[in-house]
Protein backbone atom coordinates (compact mmCIF):
# COMPACT_ATOMS: atom_id res chain seq x y z
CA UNK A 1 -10.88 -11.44 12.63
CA UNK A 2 -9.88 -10.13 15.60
CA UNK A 3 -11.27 -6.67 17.78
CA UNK A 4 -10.04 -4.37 20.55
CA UNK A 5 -13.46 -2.65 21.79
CA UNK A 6 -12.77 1.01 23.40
CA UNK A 7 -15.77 3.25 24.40
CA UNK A 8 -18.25 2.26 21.74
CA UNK A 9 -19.22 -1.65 20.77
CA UNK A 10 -19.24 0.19 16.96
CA UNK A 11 -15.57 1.47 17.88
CA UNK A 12 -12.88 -0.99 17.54
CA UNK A 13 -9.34 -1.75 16.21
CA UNK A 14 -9.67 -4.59 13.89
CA UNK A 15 -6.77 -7.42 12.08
CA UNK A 16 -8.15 -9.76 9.98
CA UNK A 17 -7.12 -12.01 6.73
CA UNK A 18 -9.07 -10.73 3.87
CA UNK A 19 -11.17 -13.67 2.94
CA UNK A 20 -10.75 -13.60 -0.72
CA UNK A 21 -6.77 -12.60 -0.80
CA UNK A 22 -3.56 -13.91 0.62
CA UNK A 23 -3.41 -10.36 2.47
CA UNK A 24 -4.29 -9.02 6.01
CA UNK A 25 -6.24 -5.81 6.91
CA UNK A 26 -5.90 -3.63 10.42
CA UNK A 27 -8.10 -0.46 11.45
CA UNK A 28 -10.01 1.41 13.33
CA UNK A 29 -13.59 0.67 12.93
CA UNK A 30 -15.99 3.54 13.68
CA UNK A 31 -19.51 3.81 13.27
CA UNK A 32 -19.05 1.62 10.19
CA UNK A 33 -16.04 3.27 8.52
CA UNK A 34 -12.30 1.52 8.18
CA UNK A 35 -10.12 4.13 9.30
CA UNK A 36 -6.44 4.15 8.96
CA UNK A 37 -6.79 0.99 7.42
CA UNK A 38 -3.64 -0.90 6.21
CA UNK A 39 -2.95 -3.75 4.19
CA UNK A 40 -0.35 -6.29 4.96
CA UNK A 41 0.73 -9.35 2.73
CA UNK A 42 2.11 -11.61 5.74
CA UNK A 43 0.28 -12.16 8.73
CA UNK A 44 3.15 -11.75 11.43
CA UNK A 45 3.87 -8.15 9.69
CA UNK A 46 0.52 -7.48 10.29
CA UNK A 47 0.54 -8.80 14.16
CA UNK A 48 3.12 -6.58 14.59
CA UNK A 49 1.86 -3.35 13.21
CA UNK A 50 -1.33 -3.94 14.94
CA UNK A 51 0.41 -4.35 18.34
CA UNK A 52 2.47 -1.33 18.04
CA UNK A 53 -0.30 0.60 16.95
CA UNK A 54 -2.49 -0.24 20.24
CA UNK A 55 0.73 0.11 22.53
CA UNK A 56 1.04 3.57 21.39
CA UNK A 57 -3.18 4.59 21.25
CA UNK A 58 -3.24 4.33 25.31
């Protein structure tokens, strides 16, 4: 899994492979909640989502 910390440690964009699927997860972690979260089943879709998605947050 991989993280993008902002302000908070606790507040985070995350991409990850779901350990017990074939599938990868991104979101926005906050104070323990998966926000936005979206479900990929290749990792390079996934990669890019998660890189457009932090392009356009700033």
């Amino acid at each position: 899994m991989y993280t993008l910390t902002l302000k908070l440690p606790s507040d985070q964009f995350y991409i990850g492979k779901i350990s017990d699927k074939n599938e990868w997860e991104v979101y926005y972690g906050e104070r323990g909640r998966k926000n936005d979260r979206k479900v990929f089943d290749d990792e390079s879709k996934a990669c890019e989502y998660f890189i457009e998605w932090i392009v356009k947050y700033k």
